[in-house]
N, C-alpha and C. Protein backbone atom coordinates (compact mmCIF):
# COMPACT_ATOMS: atom_id res chain seq x y z
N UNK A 1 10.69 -79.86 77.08
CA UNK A 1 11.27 -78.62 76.60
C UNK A 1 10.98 -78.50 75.11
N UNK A 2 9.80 -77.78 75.24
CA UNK A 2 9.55 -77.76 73.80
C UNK A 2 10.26 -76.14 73.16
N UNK A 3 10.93 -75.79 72.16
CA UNK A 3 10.72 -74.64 71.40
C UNK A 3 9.46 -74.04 70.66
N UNK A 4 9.16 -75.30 69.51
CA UNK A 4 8.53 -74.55 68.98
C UNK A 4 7.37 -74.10 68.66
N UNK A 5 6.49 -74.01 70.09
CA UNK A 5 5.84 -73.00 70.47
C UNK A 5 5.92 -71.52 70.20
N UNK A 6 7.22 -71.24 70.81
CA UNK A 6 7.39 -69.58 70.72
C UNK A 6 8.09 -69.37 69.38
N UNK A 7 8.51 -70.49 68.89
CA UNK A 7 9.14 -70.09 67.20
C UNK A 7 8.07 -69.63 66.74
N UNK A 8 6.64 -70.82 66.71
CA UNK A 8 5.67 -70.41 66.05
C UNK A 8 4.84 -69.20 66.37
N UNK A 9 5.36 -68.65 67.69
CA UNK A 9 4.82 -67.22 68.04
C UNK A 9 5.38 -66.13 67.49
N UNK A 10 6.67 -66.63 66.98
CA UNK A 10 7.62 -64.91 66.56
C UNK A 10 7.76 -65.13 64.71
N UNK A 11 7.60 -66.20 64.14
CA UNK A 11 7.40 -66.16 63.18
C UNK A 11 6.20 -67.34 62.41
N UNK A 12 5.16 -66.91 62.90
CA UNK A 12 3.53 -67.35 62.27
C UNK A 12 3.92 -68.30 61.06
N UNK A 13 3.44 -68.72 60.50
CA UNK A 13 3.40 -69.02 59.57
C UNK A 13 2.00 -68.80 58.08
N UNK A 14 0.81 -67.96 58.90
CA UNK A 14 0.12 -67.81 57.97
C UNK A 14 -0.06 -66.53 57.37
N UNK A 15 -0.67 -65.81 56.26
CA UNK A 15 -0.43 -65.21 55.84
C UNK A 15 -1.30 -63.61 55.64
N UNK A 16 -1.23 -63.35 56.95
CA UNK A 16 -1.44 -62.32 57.69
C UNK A 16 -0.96 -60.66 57.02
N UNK A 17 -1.44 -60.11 57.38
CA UNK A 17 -0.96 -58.81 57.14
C UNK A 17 -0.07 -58.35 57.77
N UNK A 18 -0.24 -58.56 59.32
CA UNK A 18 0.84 -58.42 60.50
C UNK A 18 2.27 -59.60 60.53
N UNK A 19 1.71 -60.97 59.99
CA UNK A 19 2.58 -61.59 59.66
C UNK A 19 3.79 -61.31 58.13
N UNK A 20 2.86 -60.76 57.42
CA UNK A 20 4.15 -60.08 56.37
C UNK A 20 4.74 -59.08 56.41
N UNK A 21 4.53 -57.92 57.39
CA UNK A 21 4.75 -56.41 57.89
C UNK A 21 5.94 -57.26 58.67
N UNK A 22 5.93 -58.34 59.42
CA UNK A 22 6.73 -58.51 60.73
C UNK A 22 8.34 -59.13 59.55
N UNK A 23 7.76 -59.87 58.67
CA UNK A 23 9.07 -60.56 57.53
C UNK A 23 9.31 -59.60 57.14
N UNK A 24 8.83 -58.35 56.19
CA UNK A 24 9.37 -57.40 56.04
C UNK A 24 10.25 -56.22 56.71
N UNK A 25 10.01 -56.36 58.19
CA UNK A 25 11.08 -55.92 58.78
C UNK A 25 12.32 -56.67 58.99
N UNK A 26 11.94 -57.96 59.46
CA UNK A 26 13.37 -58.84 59.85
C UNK A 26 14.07 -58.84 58.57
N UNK A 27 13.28 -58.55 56.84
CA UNK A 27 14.38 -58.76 56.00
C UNK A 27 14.57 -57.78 55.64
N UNK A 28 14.06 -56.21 55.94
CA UNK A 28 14.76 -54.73 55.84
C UNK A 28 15.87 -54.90 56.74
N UNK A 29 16.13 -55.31 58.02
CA UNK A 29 17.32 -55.00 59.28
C UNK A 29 18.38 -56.23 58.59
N UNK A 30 17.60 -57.41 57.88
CA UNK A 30 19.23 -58.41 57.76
C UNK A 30 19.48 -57.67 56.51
N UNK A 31 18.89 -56.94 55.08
CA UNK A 31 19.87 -56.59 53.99
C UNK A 31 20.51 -55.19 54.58
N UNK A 32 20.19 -54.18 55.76
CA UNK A 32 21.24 -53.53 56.02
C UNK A 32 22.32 -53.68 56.44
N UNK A 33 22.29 -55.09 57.53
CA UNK A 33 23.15 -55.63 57.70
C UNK A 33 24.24 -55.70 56.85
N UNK A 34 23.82 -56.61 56.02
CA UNK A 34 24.46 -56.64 54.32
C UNK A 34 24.89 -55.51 53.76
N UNK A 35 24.31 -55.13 53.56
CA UNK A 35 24.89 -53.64 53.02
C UNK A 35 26.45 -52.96 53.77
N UNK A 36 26.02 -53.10 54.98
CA UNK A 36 26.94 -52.33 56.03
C UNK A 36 28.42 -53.02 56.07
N UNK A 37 27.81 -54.49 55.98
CA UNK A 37 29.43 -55.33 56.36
C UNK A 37 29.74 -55.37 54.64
N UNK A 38 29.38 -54.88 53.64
CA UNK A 38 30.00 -54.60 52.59
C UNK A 38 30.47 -53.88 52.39
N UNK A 39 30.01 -52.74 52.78
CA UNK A 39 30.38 -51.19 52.49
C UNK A 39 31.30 -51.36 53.92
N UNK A 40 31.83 -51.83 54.97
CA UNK A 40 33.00 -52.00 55.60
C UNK A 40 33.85 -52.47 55.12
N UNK A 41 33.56 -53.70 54.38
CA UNK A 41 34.90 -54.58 53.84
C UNK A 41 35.37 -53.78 52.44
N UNK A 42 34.52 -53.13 51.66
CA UNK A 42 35.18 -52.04 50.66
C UNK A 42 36.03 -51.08 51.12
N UNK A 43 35.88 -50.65 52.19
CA UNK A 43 36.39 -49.57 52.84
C UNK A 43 37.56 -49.97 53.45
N UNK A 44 37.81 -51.12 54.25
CA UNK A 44 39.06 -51.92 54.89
C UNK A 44 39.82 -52.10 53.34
N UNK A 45 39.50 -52.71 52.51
CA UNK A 45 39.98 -53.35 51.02
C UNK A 45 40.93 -52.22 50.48
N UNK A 46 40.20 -50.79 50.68
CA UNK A 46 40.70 -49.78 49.76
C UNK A 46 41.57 -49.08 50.57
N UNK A 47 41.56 -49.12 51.81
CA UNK A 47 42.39 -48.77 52.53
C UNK A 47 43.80 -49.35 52.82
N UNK A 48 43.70 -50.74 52.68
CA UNK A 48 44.96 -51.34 52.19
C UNK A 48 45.66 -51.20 51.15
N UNK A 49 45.19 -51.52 50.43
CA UNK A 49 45.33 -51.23 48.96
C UNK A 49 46.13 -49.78 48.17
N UNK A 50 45.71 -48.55 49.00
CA UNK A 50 46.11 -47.80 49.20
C UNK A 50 47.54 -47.30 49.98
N UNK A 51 47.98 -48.54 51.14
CA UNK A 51 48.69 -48.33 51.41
C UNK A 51 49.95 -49.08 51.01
N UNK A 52 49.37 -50.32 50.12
CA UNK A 52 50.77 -50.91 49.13
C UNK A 52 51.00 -49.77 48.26
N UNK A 53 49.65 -49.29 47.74
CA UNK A 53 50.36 -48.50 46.57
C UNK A 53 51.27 -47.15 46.91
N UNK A 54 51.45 -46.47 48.40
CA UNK A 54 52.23 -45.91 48.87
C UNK A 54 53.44 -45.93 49.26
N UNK A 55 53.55 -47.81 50.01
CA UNK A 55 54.76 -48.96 50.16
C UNK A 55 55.56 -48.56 48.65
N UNK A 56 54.84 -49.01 47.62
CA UNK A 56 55.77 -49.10 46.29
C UNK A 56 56.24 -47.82 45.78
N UNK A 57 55.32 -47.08 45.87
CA UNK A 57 55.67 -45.74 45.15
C UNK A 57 57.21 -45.09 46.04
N UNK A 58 57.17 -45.41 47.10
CA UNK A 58 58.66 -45.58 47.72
C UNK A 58 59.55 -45.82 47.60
N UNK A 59 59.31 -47.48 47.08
CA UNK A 59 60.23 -48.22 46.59
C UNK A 59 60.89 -47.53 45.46
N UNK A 60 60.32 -47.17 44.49
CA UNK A 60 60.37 -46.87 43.40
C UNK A 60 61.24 -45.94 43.40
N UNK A 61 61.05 -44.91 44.06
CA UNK A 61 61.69 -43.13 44.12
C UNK A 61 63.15 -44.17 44.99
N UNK A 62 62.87 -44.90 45.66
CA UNK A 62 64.39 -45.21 46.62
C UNK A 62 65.05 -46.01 45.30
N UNK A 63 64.78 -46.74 44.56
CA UNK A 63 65.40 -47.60 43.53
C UNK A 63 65.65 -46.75 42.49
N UNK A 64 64.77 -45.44 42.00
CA UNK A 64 65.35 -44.70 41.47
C UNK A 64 66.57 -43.42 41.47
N UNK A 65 66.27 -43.50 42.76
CA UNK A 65 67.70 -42.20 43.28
C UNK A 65 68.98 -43.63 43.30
N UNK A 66 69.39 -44.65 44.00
CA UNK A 66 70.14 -45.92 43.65
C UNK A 66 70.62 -45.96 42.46
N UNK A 67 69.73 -45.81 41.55
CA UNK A 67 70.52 -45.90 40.17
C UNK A 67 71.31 -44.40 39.39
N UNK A 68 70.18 -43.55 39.88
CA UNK A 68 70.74 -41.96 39.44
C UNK A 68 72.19 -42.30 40.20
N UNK A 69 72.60 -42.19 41.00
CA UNK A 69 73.84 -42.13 42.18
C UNK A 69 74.43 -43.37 41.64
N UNK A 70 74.48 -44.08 41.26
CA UNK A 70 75.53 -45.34 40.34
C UNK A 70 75.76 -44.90 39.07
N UNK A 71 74.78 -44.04 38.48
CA UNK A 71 75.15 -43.80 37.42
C UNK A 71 76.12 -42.59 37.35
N UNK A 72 76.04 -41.82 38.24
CA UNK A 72 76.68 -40.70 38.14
C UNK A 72 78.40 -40.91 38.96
N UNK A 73 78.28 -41.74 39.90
CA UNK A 73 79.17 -42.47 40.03
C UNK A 73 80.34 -42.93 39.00
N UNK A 74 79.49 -43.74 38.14
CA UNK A 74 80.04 -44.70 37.05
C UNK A 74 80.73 -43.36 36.45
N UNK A 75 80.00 -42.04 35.64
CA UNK A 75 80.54 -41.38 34.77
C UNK A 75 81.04 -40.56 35.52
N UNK A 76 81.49 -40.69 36.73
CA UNK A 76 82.71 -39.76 37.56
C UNK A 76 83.60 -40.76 37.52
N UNK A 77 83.74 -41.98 37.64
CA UNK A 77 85.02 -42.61 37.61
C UNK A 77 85.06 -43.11 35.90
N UNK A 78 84.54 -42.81 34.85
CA UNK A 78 85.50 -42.68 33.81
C UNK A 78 85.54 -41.44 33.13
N UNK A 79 85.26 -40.41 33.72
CA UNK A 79 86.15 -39.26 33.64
C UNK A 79 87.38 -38.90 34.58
N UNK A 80 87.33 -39.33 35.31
CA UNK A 80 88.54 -39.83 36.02
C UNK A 80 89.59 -40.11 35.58
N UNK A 81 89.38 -41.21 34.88
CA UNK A 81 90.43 -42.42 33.95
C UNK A 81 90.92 -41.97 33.00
């Protein structure tokens, strides 16, 4: 059981015209590759990211009405007094 026979059939090793046309495709299809699972993981990244900063901005408006309403609280019970 040999392989590399047909290795040496799908990628030559000498330096051919047809043999560099054939590398130049296999390494046009792997940097789109690249490209693609980057420009996915930017896109997953910012999409999270986006949604802490929506999580907080929540927080924020809820921690800020909390304090408006204690405060107004506070200066209803010492006008009260």
């Amino acid at each position: 059981m040999s392989n590399k026979t047909s290795f040496n059939d799908f990628f030559p090793t000498d330096n051919s015209s047809r043999t560099n046309l054939k590398y130049d495709l296999v390494a046009s299809k792997f940097m789109t590759g690249v490209e693609n699972h980057q420009r996915n993981q930017y896109n997953n990244s910012a999409s999270v990211g986006g949604v802490f900063i929506l999580i907080s901005a929540f927080f924020q408006i809820f921690f800020g009405l909390i304090l408006i309403i204690f405060g107004l609280l506070r200066n209803l019970y010492k006008s009260l007094r």
